[in-house]
Protein backbone atom coordinates (compact mmCIF):
# COMPACT_ATOMS: atom_id res chain seq x y z
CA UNK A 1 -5.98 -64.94 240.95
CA UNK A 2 -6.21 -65.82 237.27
CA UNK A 3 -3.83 -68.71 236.44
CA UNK A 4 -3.73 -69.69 232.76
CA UNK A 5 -1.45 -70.89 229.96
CA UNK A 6 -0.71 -69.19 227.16
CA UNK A 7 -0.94 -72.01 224.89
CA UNK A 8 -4.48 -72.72 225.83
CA UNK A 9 -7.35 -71.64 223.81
CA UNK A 10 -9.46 -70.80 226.85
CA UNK A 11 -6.63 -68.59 227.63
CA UNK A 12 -8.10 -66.36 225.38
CA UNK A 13 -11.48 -66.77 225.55
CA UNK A 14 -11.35 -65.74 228.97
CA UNK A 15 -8.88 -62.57 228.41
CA UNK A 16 -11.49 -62.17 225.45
CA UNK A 17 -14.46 -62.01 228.12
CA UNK A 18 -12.55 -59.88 230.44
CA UNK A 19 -11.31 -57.31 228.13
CA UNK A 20 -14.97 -57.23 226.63
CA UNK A 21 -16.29 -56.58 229.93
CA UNK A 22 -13.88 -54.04 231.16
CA UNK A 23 -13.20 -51.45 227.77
CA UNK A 24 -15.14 -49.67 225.70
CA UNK A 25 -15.37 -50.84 222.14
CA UNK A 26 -12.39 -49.28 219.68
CA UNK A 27 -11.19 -47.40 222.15
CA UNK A 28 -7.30 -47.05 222.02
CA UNK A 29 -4.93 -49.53 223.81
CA UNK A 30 -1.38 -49.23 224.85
CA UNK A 31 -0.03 -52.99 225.66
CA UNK A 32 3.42 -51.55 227.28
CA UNK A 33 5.85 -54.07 227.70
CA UNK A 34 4.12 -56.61 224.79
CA UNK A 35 6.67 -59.44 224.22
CA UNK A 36 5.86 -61.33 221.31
CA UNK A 37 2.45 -59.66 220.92
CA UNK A 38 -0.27 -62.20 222.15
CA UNK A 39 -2.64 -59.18 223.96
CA UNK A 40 -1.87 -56.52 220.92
CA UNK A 41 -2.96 -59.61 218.65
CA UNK A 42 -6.39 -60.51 220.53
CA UNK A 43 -6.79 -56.81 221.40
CA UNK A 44 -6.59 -55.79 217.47
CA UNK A 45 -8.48 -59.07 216.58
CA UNK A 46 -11.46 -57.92 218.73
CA UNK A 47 -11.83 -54.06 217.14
CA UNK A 48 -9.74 -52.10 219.29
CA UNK A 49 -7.08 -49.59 218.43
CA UNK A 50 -3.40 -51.01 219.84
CA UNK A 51 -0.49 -49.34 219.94
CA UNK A 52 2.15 -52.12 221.24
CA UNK A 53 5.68 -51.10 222.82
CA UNK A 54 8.43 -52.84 224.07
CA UNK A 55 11.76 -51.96 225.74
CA UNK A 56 14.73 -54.02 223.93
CA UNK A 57 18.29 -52.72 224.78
CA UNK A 58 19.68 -54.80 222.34
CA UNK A 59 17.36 -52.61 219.28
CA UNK A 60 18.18 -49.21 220.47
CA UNK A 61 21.59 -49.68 220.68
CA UNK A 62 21.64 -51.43 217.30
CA UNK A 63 19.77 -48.12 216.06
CA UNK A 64 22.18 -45.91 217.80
CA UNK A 65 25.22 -47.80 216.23
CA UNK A 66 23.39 -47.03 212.34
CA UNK A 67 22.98 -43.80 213.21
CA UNK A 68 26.83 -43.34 214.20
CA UNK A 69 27.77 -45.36 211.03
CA UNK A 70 25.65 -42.87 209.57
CA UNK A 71 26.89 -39.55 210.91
CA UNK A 72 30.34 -40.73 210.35
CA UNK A 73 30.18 -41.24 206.94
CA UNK A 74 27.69 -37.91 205.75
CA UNK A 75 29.78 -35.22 207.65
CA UNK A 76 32.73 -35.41 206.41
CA UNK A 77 30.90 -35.78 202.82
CA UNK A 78 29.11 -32.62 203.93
CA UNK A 79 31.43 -30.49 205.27
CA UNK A 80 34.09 -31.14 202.54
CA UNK A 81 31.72 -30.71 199.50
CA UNK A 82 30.35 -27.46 201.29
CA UNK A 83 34.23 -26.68 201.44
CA UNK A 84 34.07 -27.24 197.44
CA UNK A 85 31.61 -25.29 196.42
CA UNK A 86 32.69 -22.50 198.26
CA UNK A 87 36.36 -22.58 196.73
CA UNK A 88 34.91 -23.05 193.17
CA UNK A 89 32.21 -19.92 193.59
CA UNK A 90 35.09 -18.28 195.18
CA UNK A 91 37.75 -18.97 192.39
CA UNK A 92 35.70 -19.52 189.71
CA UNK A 93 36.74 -23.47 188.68
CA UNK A 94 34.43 -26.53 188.86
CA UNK A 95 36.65 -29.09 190.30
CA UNK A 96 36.92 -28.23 193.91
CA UNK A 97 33.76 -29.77 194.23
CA UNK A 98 34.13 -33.15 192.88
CA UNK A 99 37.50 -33.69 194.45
CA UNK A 100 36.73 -32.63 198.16
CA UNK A 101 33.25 -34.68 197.86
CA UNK A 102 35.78 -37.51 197.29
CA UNK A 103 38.17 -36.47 199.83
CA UNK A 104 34.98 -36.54 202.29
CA UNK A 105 33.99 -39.78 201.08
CA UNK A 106 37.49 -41.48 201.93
CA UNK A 107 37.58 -39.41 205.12
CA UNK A 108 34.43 -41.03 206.12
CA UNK A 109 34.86 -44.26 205.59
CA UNK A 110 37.99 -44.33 207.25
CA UNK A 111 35.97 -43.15 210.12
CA UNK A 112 33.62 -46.09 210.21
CA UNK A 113 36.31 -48.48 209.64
CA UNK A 114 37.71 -47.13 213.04
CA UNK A 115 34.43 -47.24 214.89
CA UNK A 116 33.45 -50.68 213.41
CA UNK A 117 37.61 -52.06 214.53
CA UNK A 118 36.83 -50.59 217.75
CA UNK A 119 33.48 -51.92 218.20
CA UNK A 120 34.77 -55.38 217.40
CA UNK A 121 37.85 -55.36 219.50
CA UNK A 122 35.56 -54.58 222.57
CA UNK A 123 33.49 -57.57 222.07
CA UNK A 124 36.55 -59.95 221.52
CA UNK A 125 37.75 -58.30 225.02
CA UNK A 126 34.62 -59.17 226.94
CA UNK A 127 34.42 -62.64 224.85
CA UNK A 128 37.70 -63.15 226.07
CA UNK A 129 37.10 -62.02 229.67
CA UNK A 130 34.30 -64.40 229.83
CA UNK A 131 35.89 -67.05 228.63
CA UNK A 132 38.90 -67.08 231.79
């Protein structure tokens, strides 16, 4: 068993040695589960191609609350300026347009003001529960 400290540079000399001995030169790497990166670094350092990945629940469910802001806000946009440029094709004005686009933009706004209240009420609720 290989007991070393991460701190130590024999540490990675002898990772170094090992990965030298056991994989073909720039061949391609995947260092699942990376951390802060200390294998993808050496592995990259020493020619090969690394491809590092690491499950954080935290990121993905900061990327999935963007990309709710996100939808929140552009449909209603959407959908009401699609709404305006049908009614001014349809009835021949220009002004549909501009005012549902505005209408859309208020719409959606309010709707990530609701999401972001909500959001924020939950974690004062499980701050609270915590706390008791």
């Amino acid at each position: 068993m290989l007991r070393f400290r991460y701190n130590d540079y024999r540490f990675a000399l002898q990772w170094e040695n090992i990965f030298k001995n056991s994989l073909k030169t720039g061949c391609y790497v995947l260092d699942d589960g990376c951390g802060a990166g200390f294998f993808t670094t050496l592995l990259a350092s020493m020619g090969f191609q690394v491809t590092a990945v690491d499950y954080d629940r935290q990121v993905f469910r900061a990327i999935t609350l963007i990309m709710q802001f996100g939808i929140n806000m552009l449909v209603p946009i959407c959908l009401m300026s699609a709404a305006g440029i049908w009614l001014d094709k349809h009835f021949g004005t220009d002004f549909w347009m501009i005012l549902l686009f505005c209408m859309g933009a208020v719409a959606g706004g309010q709707n990530v003001y609701r999401m972001a209240r909500t959001i924020y009420e939950d974690g004062d609720d499980k701050h609270t529960k915590k706390d008791k």
